[in-house]
N, C-alpha and C. Protein backbone atom coordinates (compact mmCIF):
# COMPACT_ATOMS: atom_id res chain seq x y z
N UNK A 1 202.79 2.09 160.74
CA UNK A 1 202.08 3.03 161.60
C UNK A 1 200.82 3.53 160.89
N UNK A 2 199.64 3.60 161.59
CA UNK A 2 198.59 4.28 160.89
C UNK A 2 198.36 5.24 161.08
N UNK A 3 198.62 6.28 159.75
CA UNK A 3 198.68 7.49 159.67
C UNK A 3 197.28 8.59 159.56
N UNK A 4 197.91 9.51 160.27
CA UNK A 4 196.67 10.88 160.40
C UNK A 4 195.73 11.08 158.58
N UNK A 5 194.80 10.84 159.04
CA UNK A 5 194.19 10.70 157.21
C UNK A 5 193.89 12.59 156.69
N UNK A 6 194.96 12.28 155.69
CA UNK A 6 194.86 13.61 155.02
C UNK A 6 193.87 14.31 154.99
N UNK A 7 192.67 13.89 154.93
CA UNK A 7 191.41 14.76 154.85
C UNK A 7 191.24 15.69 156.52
N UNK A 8 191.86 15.38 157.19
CA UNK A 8 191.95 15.73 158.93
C UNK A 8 190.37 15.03 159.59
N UNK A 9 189.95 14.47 159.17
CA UNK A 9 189.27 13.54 159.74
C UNK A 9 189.54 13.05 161.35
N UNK A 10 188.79 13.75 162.27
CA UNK A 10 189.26 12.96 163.79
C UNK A 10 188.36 11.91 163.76
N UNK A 11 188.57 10.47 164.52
CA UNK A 11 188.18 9.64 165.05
C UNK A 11 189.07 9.30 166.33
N UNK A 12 188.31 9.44 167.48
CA UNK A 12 188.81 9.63 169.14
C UNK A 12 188.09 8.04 169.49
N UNK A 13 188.82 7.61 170.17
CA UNK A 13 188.56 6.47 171.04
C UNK A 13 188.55 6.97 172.32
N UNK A 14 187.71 6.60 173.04
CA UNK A 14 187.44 6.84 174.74
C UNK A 14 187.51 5.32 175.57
N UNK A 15 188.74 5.21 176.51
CA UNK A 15 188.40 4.21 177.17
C UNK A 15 188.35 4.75 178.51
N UNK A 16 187.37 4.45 179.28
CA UNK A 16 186.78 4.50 180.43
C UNK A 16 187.21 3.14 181.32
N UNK A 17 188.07 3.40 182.32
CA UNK A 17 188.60 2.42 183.38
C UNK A 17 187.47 2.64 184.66
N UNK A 18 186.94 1.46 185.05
CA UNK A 18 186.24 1.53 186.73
C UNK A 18 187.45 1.76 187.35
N UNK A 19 188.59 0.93 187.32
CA UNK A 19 189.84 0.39 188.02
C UNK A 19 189.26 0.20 189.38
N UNK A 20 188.72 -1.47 188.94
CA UNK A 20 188.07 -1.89 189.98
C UNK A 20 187.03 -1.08 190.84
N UNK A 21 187.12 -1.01 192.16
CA UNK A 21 186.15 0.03 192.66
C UNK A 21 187.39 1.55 192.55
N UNK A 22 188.37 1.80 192.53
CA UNK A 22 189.09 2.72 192.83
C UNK A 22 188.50 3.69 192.29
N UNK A 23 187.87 3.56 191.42
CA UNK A 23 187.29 4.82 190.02
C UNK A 23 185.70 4.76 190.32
N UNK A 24 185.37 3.51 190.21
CA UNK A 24 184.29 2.83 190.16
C UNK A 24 183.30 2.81 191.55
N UNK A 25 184.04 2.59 192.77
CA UNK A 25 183.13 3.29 194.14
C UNK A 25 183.06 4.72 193.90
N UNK A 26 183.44 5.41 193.68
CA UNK A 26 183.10 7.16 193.51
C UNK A 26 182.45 7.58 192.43
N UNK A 27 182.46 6.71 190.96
CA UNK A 27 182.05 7.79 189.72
C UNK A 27 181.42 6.86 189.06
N UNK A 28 180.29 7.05 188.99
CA UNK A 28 179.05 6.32 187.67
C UNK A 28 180.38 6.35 186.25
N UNK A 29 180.90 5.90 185.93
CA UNK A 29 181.78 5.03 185.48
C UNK A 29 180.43 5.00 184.04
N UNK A 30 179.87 4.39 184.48
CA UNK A 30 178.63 4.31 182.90
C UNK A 30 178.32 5.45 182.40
N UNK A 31 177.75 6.48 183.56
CA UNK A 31 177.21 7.74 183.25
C UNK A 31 178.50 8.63 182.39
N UNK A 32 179.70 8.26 182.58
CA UNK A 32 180.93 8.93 181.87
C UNK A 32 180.87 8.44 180.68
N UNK A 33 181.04 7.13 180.55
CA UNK A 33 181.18 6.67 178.93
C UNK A 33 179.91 6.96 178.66
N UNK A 34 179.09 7.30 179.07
CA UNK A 34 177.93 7.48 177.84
C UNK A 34 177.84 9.07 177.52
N UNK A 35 178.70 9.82 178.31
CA UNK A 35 179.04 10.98 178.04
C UNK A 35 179.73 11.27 177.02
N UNK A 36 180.96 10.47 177.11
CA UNK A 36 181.79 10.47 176.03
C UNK A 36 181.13 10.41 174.71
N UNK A 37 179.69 9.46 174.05
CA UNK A 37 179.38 9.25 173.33
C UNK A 37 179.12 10.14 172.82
N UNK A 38 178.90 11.60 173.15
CA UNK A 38 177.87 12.46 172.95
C UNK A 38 179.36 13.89 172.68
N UNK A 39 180.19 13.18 172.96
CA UNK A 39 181.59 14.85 172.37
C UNK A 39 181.36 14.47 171.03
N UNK A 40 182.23 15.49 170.48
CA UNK A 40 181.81 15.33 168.80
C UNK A 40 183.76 14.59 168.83
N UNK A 41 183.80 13.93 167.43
CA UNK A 41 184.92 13.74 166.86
C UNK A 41 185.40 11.58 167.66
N UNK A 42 183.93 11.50 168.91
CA UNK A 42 184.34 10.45 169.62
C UNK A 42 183.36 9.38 168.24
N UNK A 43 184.03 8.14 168.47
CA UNK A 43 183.20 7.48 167.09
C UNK A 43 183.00 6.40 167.80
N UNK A 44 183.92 6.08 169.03
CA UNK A 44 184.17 4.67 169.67
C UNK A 44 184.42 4.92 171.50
N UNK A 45 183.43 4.50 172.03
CA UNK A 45 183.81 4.40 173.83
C UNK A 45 183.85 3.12 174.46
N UNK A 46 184.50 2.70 175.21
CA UNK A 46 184.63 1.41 175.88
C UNK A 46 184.97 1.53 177.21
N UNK A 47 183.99 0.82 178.00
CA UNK A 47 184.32 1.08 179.31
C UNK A 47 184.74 -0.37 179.85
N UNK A 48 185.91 -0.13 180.86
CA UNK A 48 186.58 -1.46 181.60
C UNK A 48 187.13 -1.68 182.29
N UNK A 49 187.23 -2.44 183.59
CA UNK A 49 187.38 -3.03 184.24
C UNK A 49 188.35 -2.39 184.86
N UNK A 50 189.59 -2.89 184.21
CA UNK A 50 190.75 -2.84 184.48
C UNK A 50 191.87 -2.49 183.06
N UNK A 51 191.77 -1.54 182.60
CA UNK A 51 192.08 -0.84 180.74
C UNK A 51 193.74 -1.41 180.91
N UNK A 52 194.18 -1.06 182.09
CA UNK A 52 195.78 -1.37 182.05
C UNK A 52 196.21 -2.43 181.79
N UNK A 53 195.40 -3.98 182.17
CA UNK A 53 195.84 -5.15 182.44
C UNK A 53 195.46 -5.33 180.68
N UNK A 54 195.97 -6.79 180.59
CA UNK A 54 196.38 -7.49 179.63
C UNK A 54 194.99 -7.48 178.23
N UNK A 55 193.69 -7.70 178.94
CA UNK A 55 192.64 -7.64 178.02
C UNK A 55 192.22 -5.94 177.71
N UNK A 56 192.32 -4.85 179.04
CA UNK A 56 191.76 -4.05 178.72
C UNK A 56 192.97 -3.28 177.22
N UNK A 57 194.17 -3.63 177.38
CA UNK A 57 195.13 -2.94 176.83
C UNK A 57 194.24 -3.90 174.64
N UNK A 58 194.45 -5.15 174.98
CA UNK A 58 194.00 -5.64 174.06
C UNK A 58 192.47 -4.87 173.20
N UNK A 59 191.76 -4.45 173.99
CA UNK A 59 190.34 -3.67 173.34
C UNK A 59 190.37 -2.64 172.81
N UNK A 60 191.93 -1.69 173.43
CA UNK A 60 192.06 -0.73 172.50
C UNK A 60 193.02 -0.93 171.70
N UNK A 61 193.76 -2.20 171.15
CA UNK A 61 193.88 -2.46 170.08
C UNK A 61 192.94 -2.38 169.20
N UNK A 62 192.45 -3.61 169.41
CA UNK A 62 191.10 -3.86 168.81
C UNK A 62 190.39 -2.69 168.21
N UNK A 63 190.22 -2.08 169.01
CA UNK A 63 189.14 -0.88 168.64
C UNK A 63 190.17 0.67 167.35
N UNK A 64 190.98 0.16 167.88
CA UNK A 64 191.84 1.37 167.00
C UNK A 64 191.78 0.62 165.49
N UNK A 65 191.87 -0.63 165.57
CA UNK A 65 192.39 -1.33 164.08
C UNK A 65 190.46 -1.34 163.47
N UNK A 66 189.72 -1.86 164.07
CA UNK A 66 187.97 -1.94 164.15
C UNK A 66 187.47 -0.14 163.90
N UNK A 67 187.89 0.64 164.42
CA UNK A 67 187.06 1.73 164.11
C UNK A 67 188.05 2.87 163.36
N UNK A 68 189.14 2.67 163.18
CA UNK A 68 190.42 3.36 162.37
C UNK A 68 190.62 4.53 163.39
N UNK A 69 190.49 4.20 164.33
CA UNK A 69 191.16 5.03 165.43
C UNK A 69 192.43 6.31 164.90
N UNK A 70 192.68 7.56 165.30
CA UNK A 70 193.58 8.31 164.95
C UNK A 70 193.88 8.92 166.26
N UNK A 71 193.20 9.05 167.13
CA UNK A 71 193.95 9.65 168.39
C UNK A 71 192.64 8.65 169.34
N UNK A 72 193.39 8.55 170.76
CA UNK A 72 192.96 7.49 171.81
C UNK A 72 193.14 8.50 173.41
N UNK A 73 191.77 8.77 174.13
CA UNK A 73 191.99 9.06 175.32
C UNK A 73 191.53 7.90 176.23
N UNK A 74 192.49 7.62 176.82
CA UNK A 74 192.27 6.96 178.22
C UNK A 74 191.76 7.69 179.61
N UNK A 75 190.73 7.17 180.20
CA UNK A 75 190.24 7.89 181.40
C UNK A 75 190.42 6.95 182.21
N UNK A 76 191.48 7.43 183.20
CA UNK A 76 191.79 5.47 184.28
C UNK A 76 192.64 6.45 185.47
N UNK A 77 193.79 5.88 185.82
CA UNK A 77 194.29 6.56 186.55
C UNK A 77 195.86 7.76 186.44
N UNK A 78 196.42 7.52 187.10
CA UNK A 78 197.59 8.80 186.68
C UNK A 78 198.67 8.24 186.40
N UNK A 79 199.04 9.49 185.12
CA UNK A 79 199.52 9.12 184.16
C UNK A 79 200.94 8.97 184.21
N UNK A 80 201.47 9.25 185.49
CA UNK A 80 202.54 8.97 185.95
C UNK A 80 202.90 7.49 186.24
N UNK A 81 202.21 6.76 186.56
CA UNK A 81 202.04 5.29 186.90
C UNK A 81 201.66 5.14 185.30
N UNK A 82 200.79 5.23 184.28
CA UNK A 82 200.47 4.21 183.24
C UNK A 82 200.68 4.66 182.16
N UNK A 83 200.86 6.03 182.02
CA UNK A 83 201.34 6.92 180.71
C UNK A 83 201.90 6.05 179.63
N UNK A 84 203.39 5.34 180.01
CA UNK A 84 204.02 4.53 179.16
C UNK A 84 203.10 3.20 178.45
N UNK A 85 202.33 2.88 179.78
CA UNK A 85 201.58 1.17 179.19
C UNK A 85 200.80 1.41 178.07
N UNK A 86 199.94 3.03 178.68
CA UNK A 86 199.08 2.80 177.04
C UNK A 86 200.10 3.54 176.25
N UNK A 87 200.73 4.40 176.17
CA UNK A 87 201.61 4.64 174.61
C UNK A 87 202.63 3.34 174.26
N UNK A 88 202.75 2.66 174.80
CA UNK A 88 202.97 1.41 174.09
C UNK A 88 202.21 0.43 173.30
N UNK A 89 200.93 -0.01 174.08
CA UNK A 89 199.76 -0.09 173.59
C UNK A 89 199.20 0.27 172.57
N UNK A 90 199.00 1.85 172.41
CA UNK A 90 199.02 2.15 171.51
C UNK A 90 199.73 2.02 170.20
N UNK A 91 201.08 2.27 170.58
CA UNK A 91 202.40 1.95 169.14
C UNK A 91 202.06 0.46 168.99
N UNK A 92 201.68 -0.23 169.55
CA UNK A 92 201.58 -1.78 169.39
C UNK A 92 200.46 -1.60 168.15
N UNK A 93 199.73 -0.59 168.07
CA UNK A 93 198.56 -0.83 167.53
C UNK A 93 198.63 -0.61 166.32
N UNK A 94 200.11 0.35 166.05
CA UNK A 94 200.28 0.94 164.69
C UNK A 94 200.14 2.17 164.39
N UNK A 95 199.46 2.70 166.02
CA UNK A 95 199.24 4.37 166.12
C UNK A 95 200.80 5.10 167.05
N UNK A 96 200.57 6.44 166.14
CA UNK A 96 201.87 6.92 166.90
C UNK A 96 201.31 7.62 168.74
N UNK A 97 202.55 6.68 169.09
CA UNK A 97 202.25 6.94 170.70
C UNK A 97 202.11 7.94 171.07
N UNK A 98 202.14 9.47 170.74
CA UNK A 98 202.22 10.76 170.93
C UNK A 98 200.29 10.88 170.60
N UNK A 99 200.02 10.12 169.92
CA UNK A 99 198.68 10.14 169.48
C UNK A 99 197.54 10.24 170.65
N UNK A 100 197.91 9.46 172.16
CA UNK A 100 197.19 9.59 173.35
C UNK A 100 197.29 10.22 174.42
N UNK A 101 196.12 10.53 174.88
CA UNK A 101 195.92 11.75 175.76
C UNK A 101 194.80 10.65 176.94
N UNK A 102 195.64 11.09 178.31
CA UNK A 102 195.32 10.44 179.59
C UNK A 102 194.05 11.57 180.53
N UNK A 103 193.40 11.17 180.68
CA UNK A 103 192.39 11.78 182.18
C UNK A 103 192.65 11.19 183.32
N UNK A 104 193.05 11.88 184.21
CA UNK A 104 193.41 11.07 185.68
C UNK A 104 191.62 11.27 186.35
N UNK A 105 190.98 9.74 186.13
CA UNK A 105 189.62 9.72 187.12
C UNK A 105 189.89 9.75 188.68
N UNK A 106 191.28 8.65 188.49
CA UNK A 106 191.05 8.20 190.48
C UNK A 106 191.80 9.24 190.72
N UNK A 107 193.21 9.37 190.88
CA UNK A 107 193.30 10.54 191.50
C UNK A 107 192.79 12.02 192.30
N UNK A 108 191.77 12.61 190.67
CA UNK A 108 191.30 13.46 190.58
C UNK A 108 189.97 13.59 190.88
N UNK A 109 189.46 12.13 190.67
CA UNK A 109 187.92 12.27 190.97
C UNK A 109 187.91 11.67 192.00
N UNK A 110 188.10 10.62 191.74
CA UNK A 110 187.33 9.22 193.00
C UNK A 110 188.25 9.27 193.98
N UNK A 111 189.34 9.48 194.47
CA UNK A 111 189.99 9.52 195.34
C UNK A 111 189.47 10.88 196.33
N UNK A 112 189.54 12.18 196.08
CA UNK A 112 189.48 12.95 196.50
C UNK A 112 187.31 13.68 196.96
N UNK A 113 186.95 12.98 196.01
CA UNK A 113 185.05 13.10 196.34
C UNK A 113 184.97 11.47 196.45
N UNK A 114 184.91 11.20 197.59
CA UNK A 114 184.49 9.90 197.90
C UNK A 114 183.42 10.33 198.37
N UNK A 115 182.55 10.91 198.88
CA UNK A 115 181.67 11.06 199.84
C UNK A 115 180.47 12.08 198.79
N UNK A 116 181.03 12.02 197.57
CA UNK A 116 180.38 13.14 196.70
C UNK A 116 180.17 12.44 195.33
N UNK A 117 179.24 11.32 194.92
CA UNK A 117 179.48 10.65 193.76
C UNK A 117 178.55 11.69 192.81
N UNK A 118 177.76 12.42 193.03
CA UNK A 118 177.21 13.29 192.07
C UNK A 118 178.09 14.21 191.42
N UNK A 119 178.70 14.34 192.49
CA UNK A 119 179.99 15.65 192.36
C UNK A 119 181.31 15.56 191.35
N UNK A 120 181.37 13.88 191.85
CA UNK A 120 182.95 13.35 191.48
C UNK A 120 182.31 12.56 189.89
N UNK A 121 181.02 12.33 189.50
CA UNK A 121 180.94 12.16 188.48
C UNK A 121 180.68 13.42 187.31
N UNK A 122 180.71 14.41 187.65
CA UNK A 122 180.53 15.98 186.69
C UNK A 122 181.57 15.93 186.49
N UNK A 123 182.83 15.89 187.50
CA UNK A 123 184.28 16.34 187.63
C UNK A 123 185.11 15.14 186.21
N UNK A 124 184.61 14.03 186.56
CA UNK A 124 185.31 12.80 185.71
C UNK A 124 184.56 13.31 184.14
N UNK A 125 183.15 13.66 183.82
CA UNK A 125 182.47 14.29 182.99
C UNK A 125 183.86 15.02 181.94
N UNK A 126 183.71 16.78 182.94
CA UNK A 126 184.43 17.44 182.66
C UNK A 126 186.19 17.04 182.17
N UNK A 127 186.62 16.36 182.89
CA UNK A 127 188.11 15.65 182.49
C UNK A 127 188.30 14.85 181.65
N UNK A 128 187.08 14.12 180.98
CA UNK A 128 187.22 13.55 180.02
C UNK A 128 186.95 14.13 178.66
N UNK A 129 185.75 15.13 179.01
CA UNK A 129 185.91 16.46 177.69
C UNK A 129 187.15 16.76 177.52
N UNK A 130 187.65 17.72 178.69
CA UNK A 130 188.54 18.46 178.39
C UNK A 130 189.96 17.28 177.36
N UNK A 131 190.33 16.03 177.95
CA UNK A 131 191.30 14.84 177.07
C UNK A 131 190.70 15.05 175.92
N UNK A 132 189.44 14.61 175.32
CA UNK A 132 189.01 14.99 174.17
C UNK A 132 189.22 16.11 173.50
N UNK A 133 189.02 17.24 174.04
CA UNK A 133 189.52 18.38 173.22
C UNK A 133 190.99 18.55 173.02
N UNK A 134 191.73 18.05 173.95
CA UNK A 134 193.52 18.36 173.65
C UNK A 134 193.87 17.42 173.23
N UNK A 135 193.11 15.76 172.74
CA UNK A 135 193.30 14.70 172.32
C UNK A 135 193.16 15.44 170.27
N UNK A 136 192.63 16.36 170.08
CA UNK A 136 192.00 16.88 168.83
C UNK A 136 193.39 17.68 168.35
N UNK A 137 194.37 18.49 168.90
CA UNK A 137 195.16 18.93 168.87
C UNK A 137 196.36 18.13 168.71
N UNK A 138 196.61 16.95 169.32
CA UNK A 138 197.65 15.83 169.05
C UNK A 138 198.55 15.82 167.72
N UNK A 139 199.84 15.88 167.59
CA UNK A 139 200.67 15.45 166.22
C UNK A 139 201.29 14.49 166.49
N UNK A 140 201.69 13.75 165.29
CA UNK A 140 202.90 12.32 165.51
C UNK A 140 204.04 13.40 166.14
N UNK A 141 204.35 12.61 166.77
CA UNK A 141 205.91 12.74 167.28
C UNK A 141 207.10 12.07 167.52
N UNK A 142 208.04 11.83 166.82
CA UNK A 142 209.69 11.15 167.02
C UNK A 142 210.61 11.00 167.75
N UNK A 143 210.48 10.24 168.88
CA UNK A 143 211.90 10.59 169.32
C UNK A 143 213.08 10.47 169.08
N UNK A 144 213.94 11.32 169.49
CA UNK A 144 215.17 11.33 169.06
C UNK A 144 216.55 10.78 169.82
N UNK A 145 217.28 10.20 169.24
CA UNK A 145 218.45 9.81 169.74
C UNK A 145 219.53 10.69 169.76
N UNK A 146 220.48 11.27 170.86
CA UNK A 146 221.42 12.16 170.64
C UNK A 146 222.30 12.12 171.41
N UNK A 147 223.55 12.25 170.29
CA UNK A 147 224.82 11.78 171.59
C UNK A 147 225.07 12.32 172.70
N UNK A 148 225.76 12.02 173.99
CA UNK A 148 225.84 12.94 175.05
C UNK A 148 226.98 12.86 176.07
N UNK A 149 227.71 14.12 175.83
CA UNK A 149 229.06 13.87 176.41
C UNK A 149 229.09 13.33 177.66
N UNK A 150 229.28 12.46 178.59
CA UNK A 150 229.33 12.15 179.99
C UNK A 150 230.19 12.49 180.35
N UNK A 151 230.02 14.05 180.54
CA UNK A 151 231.04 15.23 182.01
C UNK A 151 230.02 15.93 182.04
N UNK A 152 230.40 16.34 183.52
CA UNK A 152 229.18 17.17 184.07
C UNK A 152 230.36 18.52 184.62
N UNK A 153 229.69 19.81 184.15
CA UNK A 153 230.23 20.84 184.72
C UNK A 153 229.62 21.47 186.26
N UNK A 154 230.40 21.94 186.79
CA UNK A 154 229.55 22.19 188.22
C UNK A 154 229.98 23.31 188.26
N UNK A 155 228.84 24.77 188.05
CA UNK A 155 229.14 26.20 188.34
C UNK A 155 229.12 26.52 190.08
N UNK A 156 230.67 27.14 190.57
CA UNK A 156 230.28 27.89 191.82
C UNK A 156 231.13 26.65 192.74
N UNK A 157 231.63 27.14 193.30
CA UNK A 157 232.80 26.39 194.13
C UNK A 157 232.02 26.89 195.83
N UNK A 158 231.38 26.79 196.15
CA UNK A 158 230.90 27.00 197.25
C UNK A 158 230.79 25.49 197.97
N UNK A 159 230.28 24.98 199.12
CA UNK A 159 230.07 23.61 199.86
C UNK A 159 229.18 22.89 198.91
N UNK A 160 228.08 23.36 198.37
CA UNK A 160 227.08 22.80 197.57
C UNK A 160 227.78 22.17 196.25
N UNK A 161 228.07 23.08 195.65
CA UNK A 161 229.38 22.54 194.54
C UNK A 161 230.65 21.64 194.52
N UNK A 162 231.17 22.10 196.03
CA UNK A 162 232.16 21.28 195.69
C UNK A 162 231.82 19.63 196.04
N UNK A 163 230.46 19.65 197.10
CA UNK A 163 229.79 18.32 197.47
C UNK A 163 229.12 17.88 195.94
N UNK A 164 228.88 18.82 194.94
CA UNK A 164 228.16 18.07 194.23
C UNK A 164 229.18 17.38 193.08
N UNK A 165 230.36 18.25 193.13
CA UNK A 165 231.13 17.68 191.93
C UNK A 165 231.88 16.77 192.71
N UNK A 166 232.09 16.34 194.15
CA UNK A 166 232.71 15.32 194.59
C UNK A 166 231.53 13.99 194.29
N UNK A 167 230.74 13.96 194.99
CA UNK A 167 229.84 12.99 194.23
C UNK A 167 230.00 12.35 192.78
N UNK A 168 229.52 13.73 191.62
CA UNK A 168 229.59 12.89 190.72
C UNK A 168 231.36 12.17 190.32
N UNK A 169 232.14 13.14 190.85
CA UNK A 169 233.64 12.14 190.38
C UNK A 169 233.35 10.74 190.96
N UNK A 170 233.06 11.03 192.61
CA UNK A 170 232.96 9.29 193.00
C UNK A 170 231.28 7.91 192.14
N UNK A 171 230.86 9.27 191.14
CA UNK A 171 230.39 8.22 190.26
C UNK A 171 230.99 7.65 189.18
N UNK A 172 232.05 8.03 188.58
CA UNK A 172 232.85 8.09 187.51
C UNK A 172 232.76 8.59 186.68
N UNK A 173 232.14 10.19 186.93
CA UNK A 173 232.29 11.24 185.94
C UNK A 173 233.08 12.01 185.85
N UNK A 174 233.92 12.55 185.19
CA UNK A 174 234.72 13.22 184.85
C UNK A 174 234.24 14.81 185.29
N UNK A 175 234.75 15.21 185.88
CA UNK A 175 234.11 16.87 186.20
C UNK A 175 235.14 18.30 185.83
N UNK A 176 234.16 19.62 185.48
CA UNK A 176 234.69 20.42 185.79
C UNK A 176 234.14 21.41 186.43
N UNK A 177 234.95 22.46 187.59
CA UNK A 177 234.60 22.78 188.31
C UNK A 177 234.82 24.36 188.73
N UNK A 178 234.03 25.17 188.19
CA UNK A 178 234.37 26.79 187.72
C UNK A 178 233.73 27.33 188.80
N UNK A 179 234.37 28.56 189.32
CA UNK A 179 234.46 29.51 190.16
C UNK A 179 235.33 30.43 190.18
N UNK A 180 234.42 31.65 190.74
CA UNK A 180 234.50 33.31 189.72
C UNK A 180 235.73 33.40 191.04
N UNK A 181 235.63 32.98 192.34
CA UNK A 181 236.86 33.94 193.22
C UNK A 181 237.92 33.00 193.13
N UNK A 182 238.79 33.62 193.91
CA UNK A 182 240.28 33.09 193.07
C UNK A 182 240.33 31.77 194.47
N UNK A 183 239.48 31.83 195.20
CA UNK A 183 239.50 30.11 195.85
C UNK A 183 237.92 29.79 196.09
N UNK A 184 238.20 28.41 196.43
CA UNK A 184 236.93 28.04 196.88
C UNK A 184 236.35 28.10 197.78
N UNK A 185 235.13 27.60 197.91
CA UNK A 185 235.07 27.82 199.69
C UNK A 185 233.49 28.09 199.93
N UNK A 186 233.53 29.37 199.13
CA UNK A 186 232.21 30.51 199.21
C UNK A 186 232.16 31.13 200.97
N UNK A 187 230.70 31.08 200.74
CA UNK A 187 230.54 31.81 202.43
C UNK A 187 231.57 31.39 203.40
N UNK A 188 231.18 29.55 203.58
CA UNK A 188 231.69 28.69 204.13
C UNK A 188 233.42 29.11 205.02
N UNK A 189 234.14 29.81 203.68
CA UNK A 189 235.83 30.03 203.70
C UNK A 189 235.41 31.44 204.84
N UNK A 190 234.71 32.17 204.65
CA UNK A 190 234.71 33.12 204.95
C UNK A 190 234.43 33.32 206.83
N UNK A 191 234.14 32.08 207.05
CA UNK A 191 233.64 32.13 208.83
C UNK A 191 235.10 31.63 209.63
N UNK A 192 234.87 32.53 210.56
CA UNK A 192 235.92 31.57 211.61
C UNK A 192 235.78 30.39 212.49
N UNK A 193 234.32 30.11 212.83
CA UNK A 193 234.03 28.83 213.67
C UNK A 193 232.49 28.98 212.95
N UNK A 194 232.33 27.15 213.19
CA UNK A 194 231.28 26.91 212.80
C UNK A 194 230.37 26.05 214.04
N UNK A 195 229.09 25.91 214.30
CA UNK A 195 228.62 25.68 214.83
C UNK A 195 228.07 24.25 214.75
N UNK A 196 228.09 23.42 215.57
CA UNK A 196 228.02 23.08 217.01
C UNK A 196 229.51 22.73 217.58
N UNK A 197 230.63 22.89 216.65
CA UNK A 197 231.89 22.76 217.38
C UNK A 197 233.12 23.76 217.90
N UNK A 198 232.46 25.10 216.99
CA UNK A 198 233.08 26.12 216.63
C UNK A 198 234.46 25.72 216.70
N UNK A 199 234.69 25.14 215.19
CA UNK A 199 235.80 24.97 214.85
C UNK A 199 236.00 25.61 213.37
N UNK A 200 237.83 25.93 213.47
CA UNK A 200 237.27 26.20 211.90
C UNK A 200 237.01 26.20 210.99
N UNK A 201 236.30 26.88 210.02
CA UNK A 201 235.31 26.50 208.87
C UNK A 201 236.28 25.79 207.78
N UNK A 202 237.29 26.10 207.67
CA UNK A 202 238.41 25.53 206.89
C UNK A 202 238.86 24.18 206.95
């Protein structure tokens, strides 16, 4: 793994995704990476195509091992969809995956100011500062492995409870099932007919 250099030295990588037109019909896409050039702590920007697929993932290899990369923001799309590709990417690279910090462009920019490319390019501007600055704050991080009992307790014997701890038994969990009155039921026990059959609740 290539480690944070003792001196605290940042070097930020910026990759800038068009993602196709998705990013790229709404936001000067150029006018951003050349923004990027100009934060302090950025040493390296690359703008592309398509950052997720097979070559763009390859450039920020490249560029992490080429410019000694220590933390990496991606500006592409949301990070719910690609989060994992580049922190893999990244660990591929030798950097710890905790090391990158995502800007959602399409979502946030180009999706929502289509009709506003002056607008939606300040906005992609601004979102890629702001990754840069919380990209500066970044520590390695470990995950951890930890054992985990498979039983699930279910508080409250009411319909909700007792539907939820019937479920998980018919998953093959083992359950237990606590409640403060001396039966179950909750409200539910407490009605005499229920509606649309008014029958009873029992």
């Amino acid at each position: 793994m290539i480690a944070t250099p003792s001196d605290g030295e940042l070097r930020i990588g910026v990759f800038v995704c068009d993602c196709g037109l998705n990013i790229a019909g709404s936001v000067d896409c150029a006018a951003v990476a050349e923004y990027a050039r100009t934060l302090p702590d950025v040493v390296c920007v690359v703008r592309n195509k398509y950052t997720c697929a097979d070559p763009g993932q390859n450039e920020i290899k490249n560029a992490i091992a080429q410019h000694r990369l220590n933390r990496v923001v991606v500006a592409s799309c949301t990070p719910r969809q690609h989060e994992p590709t580049f922190r893999k990417c990244v660990h591929d690279a030798g950097l710890n995956p905790y090391l990158m910090e995502m800007a959602n462009l399409r979502e946030h920019c180009s999706w929502v100011h289509t009709g506003d490319r002056a607008g939606a390019t300040r906005k992609a501007m601004d979102l890629v500062a702001s990754a840069v600055a919380r990209a500066r704050f970044l520590q390695p991080q470990e995950e951890m492995t930890v054992p985990v009992t498979r039983r699930a307790l279910v508080i409250g014997g009411g319909v909700a409870g007792i539907e939820a701890a019937l479920e998980l038994a018919d998953a093959g969990h083992p359950v237990v099932l606590v409640e403060k009155q001396p039966s179950i039921g909750g409200i539910m026990a407490q009605l005499d007919k229920t509606f649309p059959t008014m029958d009873c609740s029992i």
